[in-house]
N, C-alpha and C. Protein backbone atom coordinates (compact mmCIF):
# COMPACT_ATOMS: atom_id res chain seq x y z
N UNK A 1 38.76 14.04 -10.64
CA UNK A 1 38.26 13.28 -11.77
C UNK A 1 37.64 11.97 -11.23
N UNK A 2 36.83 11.41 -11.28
CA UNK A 2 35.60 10.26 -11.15
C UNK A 2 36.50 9.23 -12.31
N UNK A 3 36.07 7.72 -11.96
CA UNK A 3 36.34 6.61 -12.64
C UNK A 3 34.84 6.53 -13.26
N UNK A 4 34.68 5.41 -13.87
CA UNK A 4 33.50 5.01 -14.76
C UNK A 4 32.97 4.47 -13.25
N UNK A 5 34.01 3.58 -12.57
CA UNK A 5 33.14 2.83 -11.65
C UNK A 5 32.58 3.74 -10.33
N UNK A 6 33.41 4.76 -9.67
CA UNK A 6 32.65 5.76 -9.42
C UNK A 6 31.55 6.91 -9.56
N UNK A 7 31.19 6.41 -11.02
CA UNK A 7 30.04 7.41 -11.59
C UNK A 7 29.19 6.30 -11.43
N UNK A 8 29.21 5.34 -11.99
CA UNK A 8 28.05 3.51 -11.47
C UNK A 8 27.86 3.93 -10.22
N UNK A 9 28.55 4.13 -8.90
CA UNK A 9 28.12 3.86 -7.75
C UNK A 9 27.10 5.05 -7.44
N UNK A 10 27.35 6.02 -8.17
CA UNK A 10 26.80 7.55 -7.66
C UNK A 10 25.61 7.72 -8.34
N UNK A 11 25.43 6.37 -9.27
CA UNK A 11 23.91 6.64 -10.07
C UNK A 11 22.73 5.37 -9.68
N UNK A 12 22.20 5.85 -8.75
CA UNK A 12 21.56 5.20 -7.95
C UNK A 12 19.63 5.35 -8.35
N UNK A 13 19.49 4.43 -9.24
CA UNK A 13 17.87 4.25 -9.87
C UNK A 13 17.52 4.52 -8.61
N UNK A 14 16.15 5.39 -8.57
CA UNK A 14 15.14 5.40 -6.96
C UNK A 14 14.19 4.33 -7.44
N UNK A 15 14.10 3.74 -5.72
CA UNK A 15 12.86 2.96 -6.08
C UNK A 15 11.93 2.97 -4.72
N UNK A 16 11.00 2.28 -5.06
CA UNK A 16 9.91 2.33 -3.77
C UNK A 16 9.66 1.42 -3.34
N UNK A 17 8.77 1.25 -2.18
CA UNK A 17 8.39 0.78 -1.39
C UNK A 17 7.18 0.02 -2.02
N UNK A 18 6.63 -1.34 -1.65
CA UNK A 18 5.15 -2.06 -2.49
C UNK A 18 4.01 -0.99 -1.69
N UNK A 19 3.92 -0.33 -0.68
CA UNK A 19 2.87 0.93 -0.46
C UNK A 19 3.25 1.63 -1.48
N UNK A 20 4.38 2.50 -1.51
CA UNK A 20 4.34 3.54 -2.80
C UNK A 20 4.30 3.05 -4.18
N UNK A 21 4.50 2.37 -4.65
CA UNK A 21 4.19 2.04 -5.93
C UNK A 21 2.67 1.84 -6.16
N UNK A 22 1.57 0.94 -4.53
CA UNK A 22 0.43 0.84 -5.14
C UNK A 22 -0.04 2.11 -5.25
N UNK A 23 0.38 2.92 -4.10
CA UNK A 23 -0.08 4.22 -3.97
C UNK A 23 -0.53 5.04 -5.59
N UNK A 24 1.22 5.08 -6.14
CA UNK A 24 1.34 6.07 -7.43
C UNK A 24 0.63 5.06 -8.45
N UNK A 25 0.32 3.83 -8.30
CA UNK A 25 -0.63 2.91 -9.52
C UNK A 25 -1.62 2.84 -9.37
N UNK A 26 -2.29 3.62 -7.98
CA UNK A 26 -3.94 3.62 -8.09
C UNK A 26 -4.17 2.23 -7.50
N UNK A 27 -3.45 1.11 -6.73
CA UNK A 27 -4.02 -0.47 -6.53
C UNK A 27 -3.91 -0.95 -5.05
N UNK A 28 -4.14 -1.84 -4.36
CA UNK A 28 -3.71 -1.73 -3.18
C UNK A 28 -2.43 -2.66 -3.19
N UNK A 29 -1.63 -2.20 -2.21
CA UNK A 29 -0.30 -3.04 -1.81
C UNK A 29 -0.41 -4.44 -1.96
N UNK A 30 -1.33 -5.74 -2.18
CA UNK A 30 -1.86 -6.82 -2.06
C UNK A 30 -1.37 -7.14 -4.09
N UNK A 31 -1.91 -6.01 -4.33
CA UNK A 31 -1.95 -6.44 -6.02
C UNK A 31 -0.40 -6.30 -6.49
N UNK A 32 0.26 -5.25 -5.87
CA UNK A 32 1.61 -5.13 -6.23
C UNK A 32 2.39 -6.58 -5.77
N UNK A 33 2.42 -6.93 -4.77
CA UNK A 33 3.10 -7.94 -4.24
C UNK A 33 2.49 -9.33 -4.75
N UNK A 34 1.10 -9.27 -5.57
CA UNK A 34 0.87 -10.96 -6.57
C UNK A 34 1.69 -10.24 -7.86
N UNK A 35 2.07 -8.95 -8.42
CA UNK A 35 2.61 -8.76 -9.45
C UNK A 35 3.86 -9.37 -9.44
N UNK A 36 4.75 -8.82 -8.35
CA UNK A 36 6.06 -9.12 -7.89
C UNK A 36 6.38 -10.79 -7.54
N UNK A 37 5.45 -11.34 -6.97
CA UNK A 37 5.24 -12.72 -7.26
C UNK A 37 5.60 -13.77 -8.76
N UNK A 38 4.73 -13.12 -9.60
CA UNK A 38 4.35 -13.66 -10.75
C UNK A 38 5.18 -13.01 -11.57
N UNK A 39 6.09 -12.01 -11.59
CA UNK A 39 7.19 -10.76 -12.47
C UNK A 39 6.39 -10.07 -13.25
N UNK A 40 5.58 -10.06 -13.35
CA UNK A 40 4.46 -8.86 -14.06
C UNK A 40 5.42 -7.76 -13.80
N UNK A 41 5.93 -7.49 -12.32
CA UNK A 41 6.90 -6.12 -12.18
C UNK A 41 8.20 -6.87 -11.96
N UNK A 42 9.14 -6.04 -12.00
CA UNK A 42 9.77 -6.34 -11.43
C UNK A 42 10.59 -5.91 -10.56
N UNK A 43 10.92 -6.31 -9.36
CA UNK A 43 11.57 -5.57 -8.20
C UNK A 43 12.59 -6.72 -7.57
N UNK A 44 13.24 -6.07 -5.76
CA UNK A 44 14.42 -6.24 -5.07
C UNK A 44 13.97 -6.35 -4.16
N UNK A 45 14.35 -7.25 -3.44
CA UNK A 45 14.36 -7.28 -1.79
C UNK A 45 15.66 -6.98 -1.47
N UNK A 46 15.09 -6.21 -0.36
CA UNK A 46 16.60 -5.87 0.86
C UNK A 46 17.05 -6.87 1.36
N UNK A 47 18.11 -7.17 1.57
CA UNK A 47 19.05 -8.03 2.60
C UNK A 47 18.38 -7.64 3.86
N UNK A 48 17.91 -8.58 4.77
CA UNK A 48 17.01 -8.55 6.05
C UNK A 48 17.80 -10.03 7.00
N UNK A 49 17.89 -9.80 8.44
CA UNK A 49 17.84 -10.78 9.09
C UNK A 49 16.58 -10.75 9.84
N UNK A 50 15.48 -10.17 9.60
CA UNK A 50 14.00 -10.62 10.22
C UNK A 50 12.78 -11.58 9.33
N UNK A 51 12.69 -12.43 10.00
CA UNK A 51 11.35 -12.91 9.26
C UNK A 51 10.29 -12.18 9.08
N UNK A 52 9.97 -11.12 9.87
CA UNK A 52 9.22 -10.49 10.08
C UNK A 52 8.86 -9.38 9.02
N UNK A 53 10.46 -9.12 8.49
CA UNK A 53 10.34 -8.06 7.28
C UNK A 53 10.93 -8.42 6.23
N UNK A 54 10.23 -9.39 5.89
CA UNK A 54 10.12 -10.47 4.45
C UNK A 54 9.73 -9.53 3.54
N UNK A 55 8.24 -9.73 3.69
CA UNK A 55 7.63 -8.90 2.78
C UNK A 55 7.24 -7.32 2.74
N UNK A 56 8.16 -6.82 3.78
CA UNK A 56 8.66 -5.07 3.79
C UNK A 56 9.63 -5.21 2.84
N UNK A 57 10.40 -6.12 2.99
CA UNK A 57 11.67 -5.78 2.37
C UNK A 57 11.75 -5.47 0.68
N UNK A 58 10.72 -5.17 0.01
CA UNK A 58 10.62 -5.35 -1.01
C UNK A 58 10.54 -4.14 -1.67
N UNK A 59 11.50 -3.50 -3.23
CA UNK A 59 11.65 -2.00 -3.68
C UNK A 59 11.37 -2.66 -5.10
N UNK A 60 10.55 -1.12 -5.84
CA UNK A 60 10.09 -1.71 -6.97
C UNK A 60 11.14 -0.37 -7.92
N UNK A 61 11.71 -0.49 -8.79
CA UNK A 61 12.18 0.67 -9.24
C UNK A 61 11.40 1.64 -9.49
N UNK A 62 12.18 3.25 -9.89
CA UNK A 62 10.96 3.66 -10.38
C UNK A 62 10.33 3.57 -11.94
N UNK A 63 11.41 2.86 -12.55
CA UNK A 63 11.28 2.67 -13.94
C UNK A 63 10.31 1.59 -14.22
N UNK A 64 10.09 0.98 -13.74
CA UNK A 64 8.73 0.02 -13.39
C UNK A 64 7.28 0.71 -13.42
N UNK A 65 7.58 1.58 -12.40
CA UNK A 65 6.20 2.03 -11.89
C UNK A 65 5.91 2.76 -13.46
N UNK A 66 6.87 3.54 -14.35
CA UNK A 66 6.59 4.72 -15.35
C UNK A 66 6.38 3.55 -16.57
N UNK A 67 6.98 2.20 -16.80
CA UNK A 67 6.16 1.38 -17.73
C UNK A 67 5.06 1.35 -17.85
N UNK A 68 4.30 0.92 -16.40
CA UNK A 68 3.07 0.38 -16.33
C UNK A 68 2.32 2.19 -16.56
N UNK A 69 2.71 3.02 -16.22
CA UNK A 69 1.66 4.12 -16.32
C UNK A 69 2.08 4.37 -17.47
N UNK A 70 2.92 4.51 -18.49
CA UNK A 70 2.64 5.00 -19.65
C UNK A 70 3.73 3.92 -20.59
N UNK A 71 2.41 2.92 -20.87
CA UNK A 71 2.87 1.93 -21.72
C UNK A 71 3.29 2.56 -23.59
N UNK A 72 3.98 1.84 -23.95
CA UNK A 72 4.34 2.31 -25.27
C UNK A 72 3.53 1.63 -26.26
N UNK A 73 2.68 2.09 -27.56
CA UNK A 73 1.72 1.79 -27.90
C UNK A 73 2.34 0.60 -29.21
């Protein structure tokens, strides 16, 4: 038998990468990351100890990406 808090851990939203999201939105990676800037979207950065992968570190859900493609009228 599973707890409530063991079913939370096991339900894990997918999310992507700022390439895959511009990818599946048709935009380039540049436009996703002024969105994510400004919260137009909204997304997560990974816990990173590189400066280097600042702005890799960044996941957009996928419930994000399915707003923007099929907005509610």
């Amino acid at each position: 038998m599973t707890t409530s808090r063991e079913a939370a851990r096991n339900h894990v939203t997918p999310a992507l990468t700022v390439t895959q999201a511009a990818h599946a939105l048709g935009v380039h990676p540049q436009t996703v990351y002024g969105w994510l800037q400004t919260g137009a979207v909204k997304g997560f950065r990974l816990p990173t100890t590189s400066p280097r992968a600042t702005r890799r570190a960044w996941r957009i859900p996928q419930t994000e990406i399915q707003k923007i493609t099929n907005p509610k009228n």
